[in-house]
N, C-alpha and C. Protein backbone atom coordinates (compact mmCIF):
# COMPACT_ATOMS: atom_id res chain seq x y z
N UNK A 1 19.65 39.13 -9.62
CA UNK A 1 18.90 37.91 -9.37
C UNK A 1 17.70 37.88 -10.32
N UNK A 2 17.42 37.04 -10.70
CA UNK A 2 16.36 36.59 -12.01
C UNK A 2 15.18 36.52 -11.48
N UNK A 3 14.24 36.95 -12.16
CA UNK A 3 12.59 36.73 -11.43
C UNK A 3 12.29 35.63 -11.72
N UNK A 4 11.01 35.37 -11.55
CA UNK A 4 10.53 34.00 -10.92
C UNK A 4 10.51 33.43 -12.56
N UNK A 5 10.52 32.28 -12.59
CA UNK A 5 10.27 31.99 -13.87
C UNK A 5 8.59 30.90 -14.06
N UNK A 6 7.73 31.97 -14.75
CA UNK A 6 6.36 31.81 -14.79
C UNK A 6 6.03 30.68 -15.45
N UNK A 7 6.76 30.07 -16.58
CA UNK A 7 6.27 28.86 -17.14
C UNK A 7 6.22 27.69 -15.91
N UNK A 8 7.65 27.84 -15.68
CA UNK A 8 8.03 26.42 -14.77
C UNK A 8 6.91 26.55 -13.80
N UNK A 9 7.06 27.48 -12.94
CA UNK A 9 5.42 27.71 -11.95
C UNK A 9 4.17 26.88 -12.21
N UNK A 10 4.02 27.22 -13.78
CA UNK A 10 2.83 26.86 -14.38
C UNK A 10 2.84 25.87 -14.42
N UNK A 11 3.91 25.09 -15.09
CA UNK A 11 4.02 23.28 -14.67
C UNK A 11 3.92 22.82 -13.90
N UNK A 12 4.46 23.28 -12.59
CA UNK A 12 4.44 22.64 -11.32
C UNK A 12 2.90 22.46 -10.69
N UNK A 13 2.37 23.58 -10.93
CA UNK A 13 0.77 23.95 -10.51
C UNK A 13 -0.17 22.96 -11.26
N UNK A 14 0.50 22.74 -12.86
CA UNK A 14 -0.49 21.74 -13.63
C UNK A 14 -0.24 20.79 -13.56
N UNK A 15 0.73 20.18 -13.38
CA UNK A 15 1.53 18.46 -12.48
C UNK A 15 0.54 18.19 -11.32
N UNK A 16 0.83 19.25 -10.29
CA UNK A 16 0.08 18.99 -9.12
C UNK A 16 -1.22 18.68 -9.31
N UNK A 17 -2.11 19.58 -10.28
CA UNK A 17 -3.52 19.41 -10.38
C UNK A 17 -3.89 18.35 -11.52
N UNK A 18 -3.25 17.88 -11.95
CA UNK A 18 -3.50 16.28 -12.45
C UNK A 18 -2.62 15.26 -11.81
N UNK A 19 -2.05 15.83 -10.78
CA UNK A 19 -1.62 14.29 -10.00
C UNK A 19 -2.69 13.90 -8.86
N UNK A 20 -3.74 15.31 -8.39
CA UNK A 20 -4.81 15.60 -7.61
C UNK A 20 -5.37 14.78 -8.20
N UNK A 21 -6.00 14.98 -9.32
CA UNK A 21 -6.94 14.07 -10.32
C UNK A 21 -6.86 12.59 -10.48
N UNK A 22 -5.51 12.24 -10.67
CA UNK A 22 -5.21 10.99 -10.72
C UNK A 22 -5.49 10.09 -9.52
N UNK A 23 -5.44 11.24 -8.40
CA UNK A 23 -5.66 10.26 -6.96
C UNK A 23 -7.30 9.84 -6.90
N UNK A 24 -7.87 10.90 -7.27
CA UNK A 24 -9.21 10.69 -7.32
C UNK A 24 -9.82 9.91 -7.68
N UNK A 25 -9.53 9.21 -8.88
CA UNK A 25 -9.55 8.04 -9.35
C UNK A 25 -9.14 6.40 -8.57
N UNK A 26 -8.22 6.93 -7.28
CA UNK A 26 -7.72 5.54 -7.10
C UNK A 26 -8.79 5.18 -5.95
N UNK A 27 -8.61 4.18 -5.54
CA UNK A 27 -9.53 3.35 -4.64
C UNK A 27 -9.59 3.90 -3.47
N UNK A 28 -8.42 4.31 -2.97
CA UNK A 28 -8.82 5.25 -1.15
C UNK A 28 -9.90 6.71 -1.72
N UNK A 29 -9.63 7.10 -2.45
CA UNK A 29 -10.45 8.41 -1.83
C UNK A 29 -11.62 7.95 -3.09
N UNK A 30 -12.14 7.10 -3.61
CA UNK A 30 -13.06 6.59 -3.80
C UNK A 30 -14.07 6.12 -2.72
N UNK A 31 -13.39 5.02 -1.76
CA UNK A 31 -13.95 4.41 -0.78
C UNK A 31 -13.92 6.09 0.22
N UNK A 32 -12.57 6.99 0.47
CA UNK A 32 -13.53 7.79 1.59
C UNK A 32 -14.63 8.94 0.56
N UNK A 33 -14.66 8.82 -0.76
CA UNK A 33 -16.01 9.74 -0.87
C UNK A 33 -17.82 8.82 -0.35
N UNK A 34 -17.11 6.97 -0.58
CA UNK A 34 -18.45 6.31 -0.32
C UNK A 34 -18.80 6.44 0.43
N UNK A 35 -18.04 5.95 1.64
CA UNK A 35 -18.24 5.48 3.48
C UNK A 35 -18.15 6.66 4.06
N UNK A 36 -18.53 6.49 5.15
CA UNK A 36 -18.67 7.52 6.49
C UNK A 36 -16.99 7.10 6.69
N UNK A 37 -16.30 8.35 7.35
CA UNK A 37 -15.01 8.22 7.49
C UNK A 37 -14.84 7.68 9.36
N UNK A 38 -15.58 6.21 9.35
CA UNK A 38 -15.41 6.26 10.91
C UNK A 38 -14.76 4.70 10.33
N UNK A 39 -13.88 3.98 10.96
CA UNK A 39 -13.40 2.39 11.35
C UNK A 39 -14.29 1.86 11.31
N UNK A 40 -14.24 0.68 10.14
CA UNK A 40 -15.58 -0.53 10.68
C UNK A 40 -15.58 -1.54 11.22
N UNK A 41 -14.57 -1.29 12.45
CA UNK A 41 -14.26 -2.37 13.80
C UNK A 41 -14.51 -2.13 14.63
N UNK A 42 -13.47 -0.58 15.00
CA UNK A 42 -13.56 -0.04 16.60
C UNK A 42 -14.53 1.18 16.75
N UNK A 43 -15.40 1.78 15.04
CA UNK A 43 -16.23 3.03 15.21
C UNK A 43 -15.65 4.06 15.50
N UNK A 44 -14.03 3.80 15.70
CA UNK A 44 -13.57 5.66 15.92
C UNK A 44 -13.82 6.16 14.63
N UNK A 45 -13.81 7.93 14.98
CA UNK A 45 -14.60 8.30 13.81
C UNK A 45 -13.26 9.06 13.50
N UNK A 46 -12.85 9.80 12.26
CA UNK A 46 -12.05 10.52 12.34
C UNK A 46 -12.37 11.80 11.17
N UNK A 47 -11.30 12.57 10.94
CA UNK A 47 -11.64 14.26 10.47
C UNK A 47 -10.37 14.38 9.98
N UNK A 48 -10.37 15.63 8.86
CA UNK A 48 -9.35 15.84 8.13
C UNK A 48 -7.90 15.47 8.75
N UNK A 49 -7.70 15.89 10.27
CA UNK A 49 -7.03 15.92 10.92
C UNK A 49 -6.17 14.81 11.12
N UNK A 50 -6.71 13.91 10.96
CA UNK A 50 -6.40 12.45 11.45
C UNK A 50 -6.58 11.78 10.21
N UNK A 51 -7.26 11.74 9.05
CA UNK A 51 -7.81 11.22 8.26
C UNK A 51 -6.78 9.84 7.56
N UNK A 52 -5.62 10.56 8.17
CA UNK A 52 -4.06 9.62 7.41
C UNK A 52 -4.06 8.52 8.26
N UNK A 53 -4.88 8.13 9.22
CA UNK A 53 -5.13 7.44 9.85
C UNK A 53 -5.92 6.04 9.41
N UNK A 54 -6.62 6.63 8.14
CA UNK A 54 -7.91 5.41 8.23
C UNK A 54 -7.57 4.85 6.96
N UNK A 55 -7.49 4.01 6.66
CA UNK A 55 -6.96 3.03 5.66
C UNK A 55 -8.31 2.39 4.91
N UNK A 56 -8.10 1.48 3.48
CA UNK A 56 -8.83 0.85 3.10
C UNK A 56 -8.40 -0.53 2.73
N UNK A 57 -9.08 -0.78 3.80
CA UNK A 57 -9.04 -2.96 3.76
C UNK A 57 -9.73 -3.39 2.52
N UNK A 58 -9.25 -4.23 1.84
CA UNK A 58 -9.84 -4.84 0.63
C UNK A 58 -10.26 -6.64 1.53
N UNK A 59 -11.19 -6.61 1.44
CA UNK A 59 -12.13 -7.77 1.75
C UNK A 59 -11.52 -9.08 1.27
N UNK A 60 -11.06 -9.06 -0.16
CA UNK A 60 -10.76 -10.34 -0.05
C UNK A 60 -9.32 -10.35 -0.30
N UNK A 61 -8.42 -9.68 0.32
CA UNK A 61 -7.29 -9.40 0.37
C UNK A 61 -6.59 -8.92 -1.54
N UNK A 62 -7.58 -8.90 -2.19
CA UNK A 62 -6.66 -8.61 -3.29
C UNK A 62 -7.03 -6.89 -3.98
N UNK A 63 -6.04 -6.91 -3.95
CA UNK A 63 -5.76 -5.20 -4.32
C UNK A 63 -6.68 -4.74 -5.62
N UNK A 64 -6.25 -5.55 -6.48
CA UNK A 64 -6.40 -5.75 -8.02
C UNK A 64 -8.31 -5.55 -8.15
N UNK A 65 -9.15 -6.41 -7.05
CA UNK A 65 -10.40 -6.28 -6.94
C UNK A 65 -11.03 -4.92 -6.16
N UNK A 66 -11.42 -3.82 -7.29
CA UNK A 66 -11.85 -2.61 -6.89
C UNK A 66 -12.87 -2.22 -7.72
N UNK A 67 -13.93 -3.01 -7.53
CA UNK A 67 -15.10 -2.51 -7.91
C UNK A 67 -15.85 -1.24 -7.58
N UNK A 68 -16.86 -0.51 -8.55
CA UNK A 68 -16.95 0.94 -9.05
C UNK A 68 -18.07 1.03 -7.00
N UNK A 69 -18.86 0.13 -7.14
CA UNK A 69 -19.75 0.03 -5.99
C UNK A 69 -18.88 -0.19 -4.60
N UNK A 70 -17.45 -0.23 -4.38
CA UNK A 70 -16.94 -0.34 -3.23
C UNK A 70 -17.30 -1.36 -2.23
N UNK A 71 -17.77 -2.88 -2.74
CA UNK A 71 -18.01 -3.87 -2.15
C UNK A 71 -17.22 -4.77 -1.65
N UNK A 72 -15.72 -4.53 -2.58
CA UNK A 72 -14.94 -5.11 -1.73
C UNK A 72 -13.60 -4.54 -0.88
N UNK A 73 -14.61 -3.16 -0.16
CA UNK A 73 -13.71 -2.40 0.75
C UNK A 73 -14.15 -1.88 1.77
N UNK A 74 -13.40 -1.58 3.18
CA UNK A 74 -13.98 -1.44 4.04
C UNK A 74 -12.82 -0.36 4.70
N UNK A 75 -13.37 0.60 5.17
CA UNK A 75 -12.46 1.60 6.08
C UNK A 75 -12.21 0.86 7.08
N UNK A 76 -11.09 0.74 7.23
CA UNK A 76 -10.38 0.73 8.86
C UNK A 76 -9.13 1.65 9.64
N UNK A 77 -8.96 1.83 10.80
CA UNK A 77 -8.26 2.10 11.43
C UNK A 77 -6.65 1.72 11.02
N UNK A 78 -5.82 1.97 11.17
CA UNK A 78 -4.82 1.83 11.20
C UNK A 78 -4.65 0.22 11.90
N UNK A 79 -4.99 0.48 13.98
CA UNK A 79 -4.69 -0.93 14.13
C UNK A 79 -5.48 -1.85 13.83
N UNK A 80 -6.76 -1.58 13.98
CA UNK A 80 -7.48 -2.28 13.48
C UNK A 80 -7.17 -3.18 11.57
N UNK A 81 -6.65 -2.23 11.07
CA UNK A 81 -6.39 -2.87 9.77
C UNK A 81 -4.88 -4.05 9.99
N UNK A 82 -4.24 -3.50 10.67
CA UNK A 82 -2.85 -3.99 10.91
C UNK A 82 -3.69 -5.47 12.00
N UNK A 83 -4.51 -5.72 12.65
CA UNK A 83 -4.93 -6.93 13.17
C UNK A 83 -5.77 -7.57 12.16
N UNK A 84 -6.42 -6.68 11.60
CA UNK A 84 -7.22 -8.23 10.27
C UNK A 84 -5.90 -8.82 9.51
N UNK A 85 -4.57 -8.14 9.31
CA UNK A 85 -3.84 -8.80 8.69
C UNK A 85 -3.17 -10.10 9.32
N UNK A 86 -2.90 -9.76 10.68
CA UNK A 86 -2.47 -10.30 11.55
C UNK A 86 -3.35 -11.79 11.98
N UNK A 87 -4.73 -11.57 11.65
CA UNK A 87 -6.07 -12.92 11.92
C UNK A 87 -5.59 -13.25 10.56
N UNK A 88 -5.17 -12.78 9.36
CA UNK A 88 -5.40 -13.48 8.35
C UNK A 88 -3.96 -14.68 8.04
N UNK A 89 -3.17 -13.51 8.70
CA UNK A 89 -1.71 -14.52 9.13
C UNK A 89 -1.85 -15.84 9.49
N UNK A 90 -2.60 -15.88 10.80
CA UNK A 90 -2.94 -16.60 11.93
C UNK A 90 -3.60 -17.76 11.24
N UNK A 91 -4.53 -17.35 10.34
CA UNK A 91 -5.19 -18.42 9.87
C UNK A 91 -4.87 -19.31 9.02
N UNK A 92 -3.91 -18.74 8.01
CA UNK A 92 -3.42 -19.41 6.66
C UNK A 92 -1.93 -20.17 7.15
N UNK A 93 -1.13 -18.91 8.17
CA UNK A 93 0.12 -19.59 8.22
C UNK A 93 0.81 -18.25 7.06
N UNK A 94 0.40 -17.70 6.18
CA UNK A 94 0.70 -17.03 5.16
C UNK A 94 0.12 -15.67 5.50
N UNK A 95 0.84 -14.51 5.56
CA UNK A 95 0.44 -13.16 5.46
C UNK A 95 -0.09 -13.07 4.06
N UNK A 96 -1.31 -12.15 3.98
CA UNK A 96 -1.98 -11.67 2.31
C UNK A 96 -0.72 -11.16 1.74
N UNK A 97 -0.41 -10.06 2.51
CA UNK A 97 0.70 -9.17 1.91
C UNK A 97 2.02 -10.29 1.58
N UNK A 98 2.55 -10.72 1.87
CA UNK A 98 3.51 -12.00 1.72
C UNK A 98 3.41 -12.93 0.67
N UNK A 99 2.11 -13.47 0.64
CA UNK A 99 1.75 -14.22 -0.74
C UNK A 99 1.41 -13.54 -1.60
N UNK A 100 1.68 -11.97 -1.49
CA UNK A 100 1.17 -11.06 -2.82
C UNK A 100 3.40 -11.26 -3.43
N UNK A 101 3.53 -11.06 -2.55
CA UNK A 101 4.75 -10.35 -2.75
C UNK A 101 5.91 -11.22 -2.76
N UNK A 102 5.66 -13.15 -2.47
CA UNK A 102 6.58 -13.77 -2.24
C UNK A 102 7.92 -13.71 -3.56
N UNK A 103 9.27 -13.88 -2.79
CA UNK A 103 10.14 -13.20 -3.56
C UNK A 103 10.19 -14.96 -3.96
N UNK A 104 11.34 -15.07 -4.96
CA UNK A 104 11.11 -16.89 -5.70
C UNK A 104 12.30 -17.37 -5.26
N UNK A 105 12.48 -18.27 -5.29
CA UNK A 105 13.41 -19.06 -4.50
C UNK A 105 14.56 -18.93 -5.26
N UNK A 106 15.91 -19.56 -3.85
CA UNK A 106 17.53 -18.40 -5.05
C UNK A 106 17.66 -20.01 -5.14
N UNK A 107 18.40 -19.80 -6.30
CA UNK A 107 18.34 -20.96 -7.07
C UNK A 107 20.53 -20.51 -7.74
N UNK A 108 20.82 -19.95 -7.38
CA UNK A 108 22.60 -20.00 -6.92
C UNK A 108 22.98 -20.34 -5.57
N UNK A 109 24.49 -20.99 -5.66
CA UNK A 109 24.50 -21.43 -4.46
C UNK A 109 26.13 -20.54 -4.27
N UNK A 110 26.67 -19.85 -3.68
CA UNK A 110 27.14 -18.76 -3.56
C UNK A 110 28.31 -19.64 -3.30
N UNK A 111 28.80 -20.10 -2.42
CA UNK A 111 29.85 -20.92 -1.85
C UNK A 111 30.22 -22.50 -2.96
N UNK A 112 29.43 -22.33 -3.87
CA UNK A 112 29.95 -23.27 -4.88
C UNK A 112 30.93 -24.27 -4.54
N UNK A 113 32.31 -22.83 -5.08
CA UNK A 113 33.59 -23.31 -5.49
C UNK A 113 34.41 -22.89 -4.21
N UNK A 114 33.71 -23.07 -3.15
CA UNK A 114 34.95 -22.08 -1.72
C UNK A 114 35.61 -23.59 -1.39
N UNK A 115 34.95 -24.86 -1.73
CA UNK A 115 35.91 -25.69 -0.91
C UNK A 115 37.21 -25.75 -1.74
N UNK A 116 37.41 -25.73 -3.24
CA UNK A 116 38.39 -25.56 -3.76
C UNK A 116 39.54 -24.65 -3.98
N UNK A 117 38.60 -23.74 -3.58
CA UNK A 117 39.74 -22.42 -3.72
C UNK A 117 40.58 -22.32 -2.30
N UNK A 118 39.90 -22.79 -1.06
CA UNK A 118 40.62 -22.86 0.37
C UNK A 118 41.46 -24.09 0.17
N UNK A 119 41.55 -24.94 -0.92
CA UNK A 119 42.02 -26.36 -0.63
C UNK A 119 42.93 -26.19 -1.48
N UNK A 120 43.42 -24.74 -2.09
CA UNK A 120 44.66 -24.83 -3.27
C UNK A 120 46.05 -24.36 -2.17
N UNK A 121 47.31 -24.45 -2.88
CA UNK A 121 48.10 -24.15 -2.28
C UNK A 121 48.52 -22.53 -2.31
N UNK A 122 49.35 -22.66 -1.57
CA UNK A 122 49.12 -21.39 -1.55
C UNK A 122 50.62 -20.65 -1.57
């Protein structure tokens, strides 16, 4: 049986510690190095433990807006985040997430040619 093979190790270890890096950079653990890690609805507070718990709401629903000062983000809870989406539903008629993501209208019509092909002989 072959010993360990030390390069590949080494990759895996240096992948990991610049994919670490890369997160650091993104907007959640930006916003949890800003904020106190408690919900800014219901005030539960939470700890490493739970931490997969607390989400970051973007204020004006757009992702894309992530300023360096974290003004347009706010920790929330899980349900708590899952009900501002739900008020924002409520209000527009349109989920944020939905009008980020609307798929475009099908523009084939699948059944075309079925009345002809059932109407041949057979």
């Amino acid at each position: 049986m072959p010993g360990p093979d030390n390069a590949r190790l080494d990759r895996i270890v240096a992948d990991a510690r610049r994919s670490a890096a890369e997160r650091e950079k993104g907007y959640r653990e930006r916003a949890l190095k800003l904020y106190p890690w408690i919900c800014g609805r219901c005030a539960r507070e939470f700890t490493r433990a739970n931490l997969h718990e607390l989400t970051v709401h973007h204020r004006n629903h757009n992702h894309d807006d992530n300023p360096p000062d974290g003004s347009n983000w706010e920790l929330l809870c899980l349900y708590c985040h899952d009900n501002e989406h739900s008020r924002q539903l409520d209000h527009t008629g349109v989920g944020a997430l939905d009008a980020e993501d609307a798929p475009a209208a099908a523009t084939s019509s699948p059944f075309a040619g079925l009345k002809d092909l059932l109407g041949r002989d057979r």
